[in-house]
Every structure is written in structure tokens, then in C-alpha cells.
PDB file of N, CA and C in Angstrom:
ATOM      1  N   UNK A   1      87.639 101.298 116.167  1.00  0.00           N
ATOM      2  CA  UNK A   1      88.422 102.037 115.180  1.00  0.00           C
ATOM      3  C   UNK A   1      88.609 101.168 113.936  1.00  0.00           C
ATOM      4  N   UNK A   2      88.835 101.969 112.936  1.00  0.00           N
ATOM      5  CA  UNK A   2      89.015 100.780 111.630  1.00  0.00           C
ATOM      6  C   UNK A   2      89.777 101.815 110.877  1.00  0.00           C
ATOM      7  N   UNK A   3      90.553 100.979 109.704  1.00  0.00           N
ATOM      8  CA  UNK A   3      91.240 102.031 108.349  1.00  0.00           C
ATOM      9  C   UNK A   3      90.763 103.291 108.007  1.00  0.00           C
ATOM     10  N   UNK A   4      89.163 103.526 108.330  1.00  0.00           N
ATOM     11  CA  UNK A   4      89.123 104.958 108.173  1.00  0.00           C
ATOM     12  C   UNK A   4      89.122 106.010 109.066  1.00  0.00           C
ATOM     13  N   UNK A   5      89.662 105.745 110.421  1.00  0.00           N
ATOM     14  CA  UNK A   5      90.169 107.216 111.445  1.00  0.00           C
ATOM     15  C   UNK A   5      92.024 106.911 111.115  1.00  0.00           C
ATOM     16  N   UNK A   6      92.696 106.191 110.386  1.00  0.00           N
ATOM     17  CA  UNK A   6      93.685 106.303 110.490  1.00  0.00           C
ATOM     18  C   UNK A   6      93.850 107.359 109.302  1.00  0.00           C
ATOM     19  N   UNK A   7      94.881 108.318 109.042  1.00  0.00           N
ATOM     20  CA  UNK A   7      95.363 108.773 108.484  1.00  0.00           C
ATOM     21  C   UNK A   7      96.096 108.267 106.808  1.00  0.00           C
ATOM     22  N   UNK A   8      96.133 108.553 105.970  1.00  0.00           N
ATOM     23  CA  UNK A   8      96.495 108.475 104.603  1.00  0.00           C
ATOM     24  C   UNK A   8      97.904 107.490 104.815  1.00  0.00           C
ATOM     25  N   UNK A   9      98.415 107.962 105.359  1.00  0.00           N
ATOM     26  CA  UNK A   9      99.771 107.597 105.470  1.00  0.00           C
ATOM     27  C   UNK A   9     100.229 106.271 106.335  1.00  0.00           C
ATOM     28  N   UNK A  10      99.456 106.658 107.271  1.00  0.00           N
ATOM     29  CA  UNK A  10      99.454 104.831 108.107  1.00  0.00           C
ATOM     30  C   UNK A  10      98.567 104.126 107.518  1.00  0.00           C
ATOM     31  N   UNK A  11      97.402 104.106 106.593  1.00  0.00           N
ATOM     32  CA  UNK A  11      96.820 103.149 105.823  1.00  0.00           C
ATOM     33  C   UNK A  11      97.548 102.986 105.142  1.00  0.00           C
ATOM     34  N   UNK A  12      98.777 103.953 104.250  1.00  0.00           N
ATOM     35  CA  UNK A  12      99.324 103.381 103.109  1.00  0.00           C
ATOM     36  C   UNK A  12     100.414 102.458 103.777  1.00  0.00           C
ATOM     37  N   UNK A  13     100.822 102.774 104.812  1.00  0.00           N
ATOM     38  CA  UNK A  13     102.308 101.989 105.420  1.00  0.00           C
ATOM     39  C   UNK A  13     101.003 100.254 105.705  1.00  0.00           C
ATOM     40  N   UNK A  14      99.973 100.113 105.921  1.00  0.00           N
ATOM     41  CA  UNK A  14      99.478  98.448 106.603  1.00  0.00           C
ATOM     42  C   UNK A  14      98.784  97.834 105.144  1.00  0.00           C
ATOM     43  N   UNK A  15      98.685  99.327 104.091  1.00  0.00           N
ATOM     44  CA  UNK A  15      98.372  98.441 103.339  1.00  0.00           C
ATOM     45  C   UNK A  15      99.799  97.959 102.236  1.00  0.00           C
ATOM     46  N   UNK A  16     100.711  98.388 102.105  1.00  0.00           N
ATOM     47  CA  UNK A  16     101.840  98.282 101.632  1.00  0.00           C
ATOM     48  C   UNK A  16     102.195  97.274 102.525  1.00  0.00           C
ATOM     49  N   UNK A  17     102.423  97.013 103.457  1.00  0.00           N
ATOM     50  CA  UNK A  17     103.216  95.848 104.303  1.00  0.00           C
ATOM     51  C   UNK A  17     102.260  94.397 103.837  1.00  0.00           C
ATOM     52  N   UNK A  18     100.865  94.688 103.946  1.00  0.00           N
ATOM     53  CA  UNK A  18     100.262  93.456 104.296  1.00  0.00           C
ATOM     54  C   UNK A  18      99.808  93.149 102.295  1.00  0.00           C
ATOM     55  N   UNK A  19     100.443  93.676 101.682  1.00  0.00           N
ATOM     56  CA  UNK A  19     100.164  93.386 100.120  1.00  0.00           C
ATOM     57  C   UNK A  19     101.629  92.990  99.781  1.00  0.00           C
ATOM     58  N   UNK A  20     102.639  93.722 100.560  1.00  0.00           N
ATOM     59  CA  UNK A  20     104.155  93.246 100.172  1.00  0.00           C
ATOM     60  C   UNK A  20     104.319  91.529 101.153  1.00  0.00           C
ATOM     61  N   UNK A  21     103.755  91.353 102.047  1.00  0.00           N
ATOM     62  CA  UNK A  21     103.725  89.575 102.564  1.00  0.00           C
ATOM     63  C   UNK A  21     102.385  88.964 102.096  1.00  0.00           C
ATOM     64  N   UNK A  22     101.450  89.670 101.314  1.00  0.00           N
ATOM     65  CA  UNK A  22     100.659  88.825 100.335  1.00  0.00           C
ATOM     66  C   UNK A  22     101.350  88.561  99.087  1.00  0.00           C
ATOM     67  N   UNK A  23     102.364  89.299  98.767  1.00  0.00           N
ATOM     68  CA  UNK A  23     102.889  88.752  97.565  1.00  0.00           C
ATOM     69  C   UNK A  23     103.900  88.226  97.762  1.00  0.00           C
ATOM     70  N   UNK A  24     104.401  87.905  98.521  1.00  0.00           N
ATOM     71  CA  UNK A  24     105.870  87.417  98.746  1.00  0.00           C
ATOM     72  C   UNK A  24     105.843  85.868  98.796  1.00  0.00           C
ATOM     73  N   UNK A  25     106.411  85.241  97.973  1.00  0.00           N
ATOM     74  CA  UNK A  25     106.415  83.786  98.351  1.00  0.00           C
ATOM     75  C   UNK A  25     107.578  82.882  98.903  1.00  0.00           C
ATOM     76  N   UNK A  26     108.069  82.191  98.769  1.00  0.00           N
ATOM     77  CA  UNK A  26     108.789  81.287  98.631  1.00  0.00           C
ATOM     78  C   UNK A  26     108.587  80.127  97.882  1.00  0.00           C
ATOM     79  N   UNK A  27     109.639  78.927  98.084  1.00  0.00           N
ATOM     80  CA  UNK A  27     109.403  77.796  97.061  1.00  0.00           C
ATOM     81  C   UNK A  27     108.107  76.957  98.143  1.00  0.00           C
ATOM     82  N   UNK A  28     108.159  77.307  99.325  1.00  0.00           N
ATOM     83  CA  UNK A  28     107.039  76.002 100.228  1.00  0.00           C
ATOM     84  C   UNK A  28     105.938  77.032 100.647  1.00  0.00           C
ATOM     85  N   UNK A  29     106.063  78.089 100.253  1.00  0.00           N
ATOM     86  CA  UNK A  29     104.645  79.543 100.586  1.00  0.00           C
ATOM     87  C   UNK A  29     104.373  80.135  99.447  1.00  0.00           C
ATOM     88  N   UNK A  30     103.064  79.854  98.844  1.00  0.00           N
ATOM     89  CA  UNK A  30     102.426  80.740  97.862  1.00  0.00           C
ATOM     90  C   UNK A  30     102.707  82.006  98.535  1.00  0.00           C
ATOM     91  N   UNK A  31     102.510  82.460  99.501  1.00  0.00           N
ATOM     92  CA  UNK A  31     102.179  83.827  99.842  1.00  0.00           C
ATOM     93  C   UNK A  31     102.347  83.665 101.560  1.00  0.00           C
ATOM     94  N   UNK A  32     103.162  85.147 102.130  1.00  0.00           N
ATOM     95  CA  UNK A  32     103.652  84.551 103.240  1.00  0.00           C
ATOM     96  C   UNK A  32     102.604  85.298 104.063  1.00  0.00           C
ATOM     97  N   UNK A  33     101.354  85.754 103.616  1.00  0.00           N
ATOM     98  CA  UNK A  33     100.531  86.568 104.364  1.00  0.00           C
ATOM     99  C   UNK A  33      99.768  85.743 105.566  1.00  0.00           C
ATOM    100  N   UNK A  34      99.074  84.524 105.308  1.00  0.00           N
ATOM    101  CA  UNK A  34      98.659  83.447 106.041  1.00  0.00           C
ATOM    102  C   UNK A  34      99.464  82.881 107.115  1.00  0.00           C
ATOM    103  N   UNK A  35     101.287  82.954 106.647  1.00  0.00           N
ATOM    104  CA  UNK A  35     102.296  82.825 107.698  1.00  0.00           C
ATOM    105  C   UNK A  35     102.016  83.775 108.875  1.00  0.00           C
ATOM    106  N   UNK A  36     101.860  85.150 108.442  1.00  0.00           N
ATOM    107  CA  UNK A  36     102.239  86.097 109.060  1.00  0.00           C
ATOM    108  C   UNK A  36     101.081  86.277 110.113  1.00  0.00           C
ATOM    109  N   UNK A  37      99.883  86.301 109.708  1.00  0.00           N
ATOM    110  CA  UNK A  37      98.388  85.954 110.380  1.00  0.00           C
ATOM    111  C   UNK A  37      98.560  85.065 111.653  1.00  0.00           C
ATOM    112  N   UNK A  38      99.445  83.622 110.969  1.00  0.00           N
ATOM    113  CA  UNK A  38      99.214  82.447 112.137  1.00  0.00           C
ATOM    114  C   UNK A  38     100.229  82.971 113.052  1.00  0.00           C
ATOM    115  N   UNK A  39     101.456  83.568 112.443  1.00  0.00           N
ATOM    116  CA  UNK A  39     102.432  84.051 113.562  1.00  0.00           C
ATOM    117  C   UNK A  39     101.700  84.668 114.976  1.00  0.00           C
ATOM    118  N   UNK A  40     100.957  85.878 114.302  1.00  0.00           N
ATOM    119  CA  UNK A  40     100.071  86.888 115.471  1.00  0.00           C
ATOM    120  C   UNK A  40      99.340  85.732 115.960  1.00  0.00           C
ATOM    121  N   UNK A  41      98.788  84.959 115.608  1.00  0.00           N
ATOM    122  CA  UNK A  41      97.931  84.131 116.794  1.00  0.00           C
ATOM    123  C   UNK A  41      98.853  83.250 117.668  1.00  0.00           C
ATOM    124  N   UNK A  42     100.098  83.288 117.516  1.00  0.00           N
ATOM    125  CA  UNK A  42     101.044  82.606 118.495  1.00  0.00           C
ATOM    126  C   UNK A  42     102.049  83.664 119.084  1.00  0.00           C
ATOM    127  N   UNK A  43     101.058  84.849 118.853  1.00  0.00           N
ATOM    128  CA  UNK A  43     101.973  85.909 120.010  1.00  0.00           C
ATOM    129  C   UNK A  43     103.301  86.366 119.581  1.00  0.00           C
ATOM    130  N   UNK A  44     103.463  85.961 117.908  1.00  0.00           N
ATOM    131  CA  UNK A  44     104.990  86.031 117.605  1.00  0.00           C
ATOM    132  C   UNK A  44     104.967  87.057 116.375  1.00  0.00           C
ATOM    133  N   UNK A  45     105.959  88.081 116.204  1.00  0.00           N
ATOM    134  CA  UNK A  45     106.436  88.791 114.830  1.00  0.00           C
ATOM    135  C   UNK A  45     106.311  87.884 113.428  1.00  0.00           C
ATOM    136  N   UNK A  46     106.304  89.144 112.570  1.00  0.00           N
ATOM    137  CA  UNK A  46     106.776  87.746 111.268  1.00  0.00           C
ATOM    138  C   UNK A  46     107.288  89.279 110.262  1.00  0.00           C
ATOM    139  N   UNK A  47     108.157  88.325 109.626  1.00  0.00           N
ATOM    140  CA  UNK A  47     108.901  89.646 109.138  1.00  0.00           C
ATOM    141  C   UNK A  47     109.902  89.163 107.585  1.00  0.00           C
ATOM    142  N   UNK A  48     109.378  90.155 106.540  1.00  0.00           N
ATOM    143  CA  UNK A  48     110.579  89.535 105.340  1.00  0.00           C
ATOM    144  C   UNK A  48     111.227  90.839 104.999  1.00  0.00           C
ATOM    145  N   UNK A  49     112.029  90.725 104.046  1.00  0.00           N
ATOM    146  CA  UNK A  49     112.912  91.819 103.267  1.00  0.00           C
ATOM    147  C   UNK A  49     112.058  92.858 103.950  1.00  0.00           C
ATOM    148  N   UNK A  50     111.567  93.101 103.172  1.00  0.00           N
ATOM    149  CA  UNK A  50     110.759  94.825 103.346  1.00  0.00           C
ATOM    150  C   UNK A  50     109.704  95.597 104.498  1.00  0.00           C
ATOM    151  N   UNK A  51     109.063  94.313 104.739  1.00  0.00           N
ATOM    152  CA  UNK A  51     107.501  94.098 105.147  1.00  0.00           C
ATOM    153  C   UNK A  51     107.940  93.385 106.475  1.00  0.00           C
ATOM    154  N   UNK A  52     107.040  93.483 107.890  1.00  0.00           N
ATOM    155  CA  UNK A  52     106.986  92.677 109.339  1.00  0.00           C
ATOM    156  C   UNK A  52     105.721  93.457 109.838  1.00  0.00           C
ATOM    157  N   UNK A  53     105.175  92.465 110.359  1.00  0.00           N
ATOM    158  CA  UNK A  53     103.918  92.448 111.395  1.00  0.00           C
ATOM    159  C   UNK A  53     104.741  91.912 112.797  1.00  0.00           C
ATOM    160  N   UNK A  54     104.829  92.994 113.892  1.00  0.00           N
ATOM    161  CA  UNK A  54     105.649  92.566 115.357  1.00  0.00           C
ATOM    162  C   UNK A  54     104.619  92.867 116.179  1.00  0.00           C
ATOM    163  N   UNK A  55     104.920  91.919 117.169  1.00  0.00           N
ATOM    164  CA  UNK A  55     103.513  92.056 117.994  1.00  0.00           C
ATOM    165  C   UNK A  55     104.433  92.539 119.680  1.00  0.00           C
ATOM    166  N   UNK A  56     103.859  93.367 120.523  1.00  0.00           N
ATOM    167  CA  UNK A  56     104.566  93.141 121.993  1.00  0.00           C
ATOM    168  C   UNK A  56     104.684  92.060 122.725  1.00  0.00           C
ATOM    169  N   UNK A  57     103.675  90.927 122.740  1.00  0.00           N
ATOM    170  CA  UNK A  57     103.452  89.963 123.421  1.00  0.00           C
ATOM    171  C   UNK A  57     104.668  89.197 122.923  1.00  0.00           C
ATOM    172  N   UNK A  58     105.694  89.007 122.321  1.00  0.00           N
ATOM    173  CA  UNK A  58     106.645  88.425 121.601  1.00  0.00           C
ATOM    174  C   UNK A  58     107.670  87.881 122.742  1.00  0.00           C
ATOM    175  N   UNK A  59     107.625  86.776 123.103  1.00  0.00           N
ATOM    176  CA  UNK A  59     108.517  86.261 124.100  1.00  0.00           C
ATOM    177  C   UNK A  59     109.684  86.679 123.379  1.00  0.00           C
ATOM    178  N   UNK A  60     110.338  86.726 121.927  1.00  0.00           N
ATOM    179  CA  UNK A  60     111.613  86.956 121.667  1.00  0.00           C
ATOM    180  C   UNK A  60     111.307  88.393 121.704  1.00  0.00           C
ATOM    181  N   UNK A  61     112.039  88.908 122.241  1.00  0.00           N
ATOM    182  CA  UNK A  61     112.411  90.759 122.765  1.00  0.00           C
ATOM    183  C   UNK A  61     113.448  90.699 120.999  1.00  0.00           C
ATOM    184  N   UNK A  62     114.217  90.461 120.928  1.00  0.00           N
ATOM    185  CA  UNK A  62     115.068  90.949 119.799  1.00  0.00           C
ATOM    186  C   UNK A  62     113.563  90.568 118.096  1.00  0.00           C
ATOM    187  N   UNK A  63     112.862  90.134 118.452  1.00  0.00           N
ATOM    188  CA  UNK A  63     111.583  90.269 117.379  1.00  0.00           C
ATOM    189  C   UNK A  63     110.783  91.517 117.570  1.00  0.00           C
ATOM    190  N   UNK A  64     110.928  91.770 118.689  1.00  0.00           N
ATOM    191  CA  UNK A  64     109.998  93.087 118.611  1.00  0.00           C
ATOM    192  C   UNK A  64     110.939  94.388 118.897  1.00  0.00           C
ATOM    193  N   UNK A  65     110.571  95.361 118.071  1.00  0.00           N
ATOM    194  CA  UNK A  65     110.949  96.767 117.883  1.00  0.00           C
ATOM    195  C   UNK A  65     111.058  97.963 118.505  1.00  0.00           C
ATOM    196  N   UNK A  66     111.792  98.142 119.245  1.00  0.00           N
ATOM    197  CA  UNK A  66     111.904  99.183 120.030  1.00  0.00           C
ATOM    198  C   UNK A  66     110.431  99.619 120.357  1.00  0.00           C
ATOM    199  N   UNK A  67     110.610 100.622 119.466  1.00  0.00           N
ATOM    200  CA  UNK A  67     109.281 101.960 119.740  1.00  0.00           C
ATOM    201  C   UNK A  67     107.676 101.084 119.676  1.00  0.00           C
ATOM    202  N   UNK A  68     107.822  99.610 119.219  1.00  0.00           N
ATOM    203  CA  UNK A  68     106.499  99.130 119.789  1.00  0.00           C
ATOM    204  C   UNK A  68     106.490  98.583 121.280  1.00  0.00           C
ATOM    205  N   UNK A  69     105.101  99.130 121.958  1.00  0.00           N
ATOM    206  CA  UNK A  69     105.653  99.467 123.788  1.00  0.00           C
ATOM    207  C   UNK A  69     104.188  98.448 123.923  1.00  0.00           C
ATOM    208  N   UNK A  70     103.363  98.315 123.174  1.00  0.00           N
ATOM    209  CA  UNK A  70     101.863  97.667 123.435  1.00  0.00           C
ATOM    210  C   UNK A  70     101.489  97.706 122.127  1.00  0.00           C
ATOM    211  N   UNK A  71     100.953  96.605 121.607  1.00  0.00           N
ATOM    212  CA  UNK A  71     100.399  96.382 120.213  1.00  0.00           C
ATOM    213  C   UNK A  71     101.017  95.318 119.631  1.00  0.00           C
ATOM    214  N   UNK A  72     100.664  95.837 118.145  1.00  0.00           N
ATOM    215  CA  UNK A  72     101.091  95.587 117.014  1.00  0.00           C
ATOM    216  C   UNK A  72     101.113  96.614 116.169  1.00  0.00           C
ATOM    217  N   UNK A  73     102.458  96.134 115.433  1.00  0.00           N
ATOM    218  CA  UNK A  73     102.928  97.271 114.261  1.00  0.00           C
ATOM    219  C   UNK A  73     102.997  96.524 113.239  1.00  0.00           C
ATOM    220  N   UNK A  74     102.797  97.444 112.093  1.00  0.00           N
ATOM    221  CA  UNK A  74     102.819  97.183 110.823  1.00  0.00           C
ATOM    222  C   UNK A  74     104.255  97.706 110.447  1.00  0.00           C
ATOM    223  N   UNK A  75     104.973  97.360 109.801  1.00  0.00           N
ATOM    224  CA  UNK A  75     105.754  98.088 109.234  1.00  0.00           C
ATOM    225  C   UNK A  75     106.217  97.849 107.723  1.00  0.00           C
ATOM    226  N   UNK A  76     106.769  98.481 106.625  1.00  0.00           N
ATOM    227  CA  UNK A  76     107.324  98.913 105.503  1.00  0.00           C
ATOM    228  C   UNK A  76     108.215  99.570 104.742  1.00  0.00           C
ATOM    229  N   UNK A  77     109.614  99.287 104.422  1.00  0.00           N
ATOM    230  CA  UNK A  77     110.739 100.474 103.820  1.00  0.00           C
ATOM    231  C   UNK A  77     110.833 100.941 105.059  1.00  0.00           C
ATOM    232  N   UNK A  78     111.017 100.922 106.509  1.00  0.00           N
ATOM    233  CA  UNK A  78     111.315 101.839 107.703  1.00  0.00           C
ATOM    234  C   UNK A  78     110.929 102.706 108.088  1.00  0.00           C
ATOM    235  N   UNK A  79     108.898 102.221 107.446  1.00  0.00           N
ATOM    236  CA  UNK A  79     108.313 103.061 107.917  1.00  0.00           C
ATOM    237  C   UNK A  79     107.344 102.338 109.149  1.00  0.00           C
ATOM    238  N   UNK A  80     106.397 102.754 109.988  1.00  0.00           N
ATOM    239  CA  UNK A  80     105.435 102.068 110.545  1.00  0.00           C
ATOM    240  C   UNK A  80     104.815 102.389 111.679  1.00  0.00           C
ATOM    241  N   UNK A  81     103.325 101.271 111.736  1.00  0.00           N
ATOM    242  CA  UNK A  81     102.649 101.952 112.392  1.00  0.00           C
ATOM    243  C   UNK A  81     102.238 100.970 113.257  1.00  0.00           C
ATOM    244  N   UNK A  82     102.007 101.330 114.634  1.00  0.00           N
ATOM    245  CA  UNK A  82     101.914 101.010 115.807  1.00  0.00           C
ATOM    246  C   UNK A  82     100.201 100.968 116.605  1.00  0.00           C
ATOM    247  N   UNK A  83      99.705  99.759 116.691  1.00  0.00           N
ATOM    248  CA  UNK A  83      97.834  99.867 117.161  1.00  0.00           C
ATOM    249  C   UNK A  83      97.995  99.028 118.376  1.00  0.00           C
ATOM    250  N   UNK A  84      96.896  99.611 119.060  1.00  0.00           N
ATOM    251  CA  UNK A  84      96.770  98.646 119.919  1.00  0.00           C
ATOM    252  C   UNK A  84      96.199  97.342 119.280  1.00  0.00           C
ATOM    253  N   UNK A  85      96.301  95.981 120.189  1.00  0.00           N
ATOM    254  CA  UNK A  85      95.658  94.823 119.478  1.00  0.00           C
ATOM    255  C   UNK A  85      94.834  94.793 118.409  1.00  0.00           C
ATOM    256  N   UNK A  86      93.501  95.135 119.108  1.00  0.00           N
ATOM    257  CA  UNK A  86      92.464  94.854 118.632  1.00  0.00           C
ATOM    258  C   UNK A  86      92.101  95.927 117.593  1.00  0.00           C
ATOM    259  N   UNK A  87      92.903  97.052 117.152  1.00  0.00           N
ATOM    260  CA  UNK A  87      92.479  98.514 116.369  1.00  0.00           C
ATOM    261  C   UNK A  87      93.510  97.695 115.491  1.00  0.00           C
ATOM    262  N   UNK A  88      94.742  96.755 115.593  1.00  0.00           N
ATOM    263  CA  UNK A  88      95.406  95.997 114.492  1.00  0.00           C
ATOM    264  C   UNK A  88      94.697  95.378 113.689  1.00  0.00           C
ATOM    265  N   UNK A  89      93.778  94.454 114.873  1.00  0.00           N
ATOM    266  CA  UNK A  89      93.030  93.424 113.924  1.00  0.00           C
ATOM    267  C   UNK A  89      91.789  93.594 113.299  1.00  0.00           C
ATOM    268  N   UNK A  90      91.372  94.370 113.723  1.00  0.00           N
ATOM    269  CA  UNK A  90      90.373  94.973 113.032  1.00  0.00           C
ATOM    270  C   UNK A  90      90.877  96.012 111.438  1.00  0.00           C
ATOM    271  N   UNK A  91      91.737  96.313 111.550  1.00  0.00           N
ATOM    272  CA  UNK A  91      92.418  96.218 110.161  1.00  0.00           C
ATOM    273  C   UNK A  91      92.786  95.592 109.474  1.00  0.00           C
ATOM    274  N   UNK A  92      93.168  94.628 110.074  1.00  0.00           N
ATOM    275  CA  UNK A  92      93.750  93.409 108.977  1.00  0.00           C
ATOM    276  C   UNK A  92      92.583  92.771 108.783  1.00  0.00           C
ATOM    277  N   UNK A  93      91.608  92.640 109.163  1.00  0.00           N
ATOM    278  CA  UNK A  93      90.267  92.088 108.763  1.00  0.00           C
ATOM    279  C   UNK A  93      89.718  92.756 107.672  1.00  0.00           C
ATOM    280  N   UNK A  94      89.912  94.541 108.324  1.00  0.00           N
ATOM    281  CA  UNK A  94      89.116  95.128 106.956  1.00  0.00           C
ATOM    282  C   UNK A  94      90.152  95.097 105.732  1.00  0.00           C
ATOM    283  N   UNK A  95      91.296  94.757 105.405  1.00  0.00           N
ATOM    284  CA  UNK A  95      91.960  95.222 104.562  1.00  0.00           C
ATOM    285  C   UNK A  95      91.701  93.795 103.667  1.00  0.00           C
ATOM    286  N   UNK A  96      91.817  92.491 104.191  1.00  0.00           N
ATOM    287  CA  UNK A  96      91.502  91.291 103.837  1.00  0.00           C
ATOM    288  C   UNK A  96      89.899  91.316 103.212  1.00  0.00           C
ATOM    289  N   UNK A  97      89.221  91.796 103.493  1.00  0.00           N
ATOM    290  CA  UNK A  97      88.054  91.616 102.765  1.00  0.00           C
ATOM    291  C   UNK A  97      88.258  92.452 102.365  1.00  0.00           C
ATOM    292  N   UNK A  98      88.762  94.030 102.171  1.00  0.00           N
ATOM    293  CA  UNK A  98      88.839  94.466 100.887  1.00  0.00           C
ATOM    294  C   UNK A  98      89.280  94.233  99.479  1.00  0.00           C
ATOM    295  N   UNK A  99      90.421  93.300 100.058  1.00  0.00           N
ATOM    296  CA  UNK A  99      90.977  92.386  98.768  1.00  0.00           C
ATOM    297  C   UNK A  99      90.609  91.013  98.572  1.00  0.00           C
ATOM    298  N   UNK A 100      89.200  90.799  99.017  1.00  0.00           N
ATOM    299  CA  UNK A 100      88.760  89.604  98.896  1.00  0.00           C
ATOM    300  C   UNK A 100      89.306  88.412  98.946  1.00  0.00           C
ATOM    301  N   UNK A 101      90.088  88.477 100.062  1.00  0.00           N
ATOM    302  CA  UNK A 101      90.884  87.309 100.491  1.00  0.00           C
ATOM    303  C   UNK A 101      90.520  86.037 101.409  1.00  0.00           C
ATOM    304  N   UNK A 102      89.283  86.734 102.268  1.00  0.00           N
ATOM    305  CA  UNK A 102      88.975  85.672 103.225  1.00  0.00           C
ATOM    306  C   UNK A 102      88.740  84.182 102.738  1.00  0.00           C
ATOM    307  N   UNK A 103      88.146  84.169 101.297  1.00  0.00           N
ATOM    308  CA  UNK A 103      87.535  82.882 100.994  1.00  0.00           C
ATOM    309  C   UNK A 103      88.550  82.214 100.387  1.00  0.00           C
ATOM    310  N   UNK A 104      89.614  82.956  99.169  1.00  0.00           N
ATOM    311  CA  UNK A 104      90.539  82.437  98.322  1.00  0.00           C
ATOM    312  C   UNK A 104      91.264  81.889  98.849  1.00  0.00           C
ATOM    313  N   UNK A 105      92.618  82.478 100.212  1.00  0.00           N
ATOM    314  CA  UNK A 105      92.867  81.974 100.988  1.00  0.00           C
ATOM    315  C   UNK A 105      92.836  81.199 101.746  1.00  0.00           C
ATOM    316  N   UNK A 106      91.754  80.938 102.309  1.00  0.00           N
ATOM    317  CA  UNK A 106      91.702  80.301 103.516  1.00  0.00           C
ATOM    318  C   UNK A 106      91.834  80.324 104.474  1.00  0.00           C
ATOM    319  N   UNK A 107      91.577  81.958 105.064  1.00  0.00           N
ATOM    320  CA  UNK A 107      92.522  82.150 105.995  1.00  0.00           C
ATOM    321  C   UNK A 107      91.038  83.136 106.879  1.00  0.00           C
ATOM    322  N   UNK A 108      89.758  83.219 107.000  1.00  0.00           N
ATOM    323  CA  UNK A 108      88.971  82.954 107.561  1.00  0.00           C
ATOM    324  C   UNK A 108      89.131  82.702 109.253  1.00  0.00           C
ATOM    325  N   UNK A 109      89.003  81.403 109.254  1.00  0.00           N
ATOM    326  CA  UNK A 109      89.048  80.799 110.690  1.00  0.00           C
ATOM    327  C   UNK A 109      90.549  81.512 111.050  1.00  0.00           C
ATOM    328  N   UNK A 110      91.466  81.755 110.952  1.00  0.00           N
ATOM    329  CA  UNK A 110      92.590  82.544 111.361  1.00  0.00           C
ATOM    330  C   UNK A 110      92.199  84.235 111.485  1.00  0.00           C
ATOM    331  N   UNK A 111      91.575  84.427 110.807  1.00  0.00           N
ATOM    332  CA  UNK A 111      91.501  86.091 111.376  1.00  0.00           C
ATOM    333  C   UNK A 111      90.410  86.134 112.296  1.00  0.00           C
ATOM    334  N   UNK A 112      89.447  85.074 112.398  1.00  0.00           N
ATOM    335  CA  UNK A 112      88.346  85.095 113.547  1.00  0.00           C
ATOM    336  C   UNK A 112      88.797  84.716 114.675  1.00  0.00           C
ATOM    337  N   UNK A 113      89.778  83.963 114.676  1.00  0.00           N
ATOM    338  CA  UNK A 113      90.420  83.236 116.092  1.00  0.00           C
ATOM    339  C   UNK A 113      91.452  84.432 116.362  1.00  0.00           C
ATOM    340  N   UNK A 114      91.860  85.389 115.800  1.00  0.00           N
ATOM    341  CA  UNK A 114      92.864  86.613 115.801  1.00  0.00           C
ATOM    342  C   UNK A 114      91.433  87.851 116.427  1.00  0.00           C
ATOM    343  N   UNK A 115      90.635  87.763 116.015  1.00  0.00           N
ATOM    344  CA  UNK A 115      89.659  88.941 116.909  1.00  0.00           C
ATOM    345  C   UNK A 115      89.422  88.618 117.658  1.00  0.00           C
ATOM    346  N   UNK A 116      88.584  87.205 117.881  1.00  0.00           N
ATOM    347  CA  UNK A 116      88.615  86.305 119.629  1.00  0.00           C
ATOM    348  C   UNK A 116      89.853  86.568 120.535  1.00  0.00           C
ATOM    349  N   UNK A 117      91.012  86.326 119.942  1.00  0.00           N
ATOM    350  CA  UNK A 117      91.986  86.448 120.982  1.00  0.00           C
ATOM    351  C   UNK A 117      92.283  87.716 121.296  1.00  0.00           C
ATOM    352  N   UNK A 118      91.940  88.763 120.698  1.00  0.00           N
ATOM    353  CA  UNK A 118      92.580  90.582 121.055  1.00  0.00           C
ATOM    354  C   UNK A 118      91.297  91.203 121.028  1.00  0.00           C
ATOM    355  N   UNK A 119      90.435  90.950 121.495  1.00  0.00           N
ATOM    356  CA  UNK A 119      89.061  92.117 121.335  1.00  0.00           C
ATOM    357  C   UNK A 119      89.148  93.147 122.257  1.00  0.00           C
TER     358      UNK A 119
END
């Protein structure tokens, strides 16, 4: 599965989340999107103001979200959407090379070690 069997509306909720923690910085994070990436490869949520990527595997239960039961969710403004693993990461892959991020970033070897681990 990839961004195009999902619906208008759950592409707009993963691509709104994962462009609202590409832009988000802090004073020690250009951009907390690479945070949020390494989080999922340690089985953990990551989450700011607006925008969270929660995964089930989340040893902290109060990080993950009710209505996610298996997966990962995207979420945005209180909206969101719920994939299994690997239909996650395979989005966040395609959405990252749509915005030509793999190389600028650096963040490459993190989304390949993120499909290795959920295929």
C-alpha cells in the first residue's frame, strides 16, 4: 500500500503532521522530523504542539493513543490516521522523497533501518 490507496483526507492529515515536525524546530533541532523518525526506530511516539507520530509498540501506554490498537498513527489538529507498520512506513518513505529529503537531511539510513524493522 502507499499514499495513493489512502484517501484525500488521511494523506492530507500524514502529510500535514510530517511537514508540521519538518518544520518545527527548536534551539538544539533544526527540524524535529529526524527526531521523530529515530523515535519510531526505538519503538517510541514523538509528539509536539500540533503534530505526533505514536507507535503501539510504545512501552509508555500513556504515549500511545487510545484508538491506536496496532500500528502507527499519524496525527494533526485532532485529527488522525492509523496504519499498520509497514503501510506507515512506506509512507513516510514516499512522502520524504517527495519532498526530497532523503539526501538534505540525512536521514536515509534511518528510514531504511525503519522498513527493515516493520516490513
Amino acid at each position: 500500500m502507499t499514499m495513493n490507496t489512502l484517501t484525500t483526507g488521511q494523506k492530507s492529515i500524514i502529510h500535514n503532521c510530517l511537514l508540521d515536525l519538518l518544520n518545527s524546530s527548536s534551539l538544539n533541532n533544526s527540524s524535529f522530523l529526524p527526531k521523530a523518525l529515530e523515535s519510531l526506530l526505538q519503538s517510541q511516539g514523538f509528539g509536539i504542539e500540533m503534530s505526533g507520530i505514536y507507535i503501539s509498540s510504545d512501552d509508555d501506554l500513556d504515549n500511545t493513543p487510545e484508538y491506536l490498537e496496532d500500528g502507527i498513527a499519524f496525527e494533526f489538529m485532532e485529527s488522525h490516521v492509523s496504519l499498520p507498520f509497514h503501510e506507515a512506513v512506506e509512507c513516510i518513505i514516499e512522502w520524504c522523497q517527495t519532498q526530497k529529503l532523503t539526501e538534505n537531511m540525512h536521514i536515509g539510513a534511518t528510514l531504511k533501518a525503519l522498513q527493515d524493522k516493520y516490513k
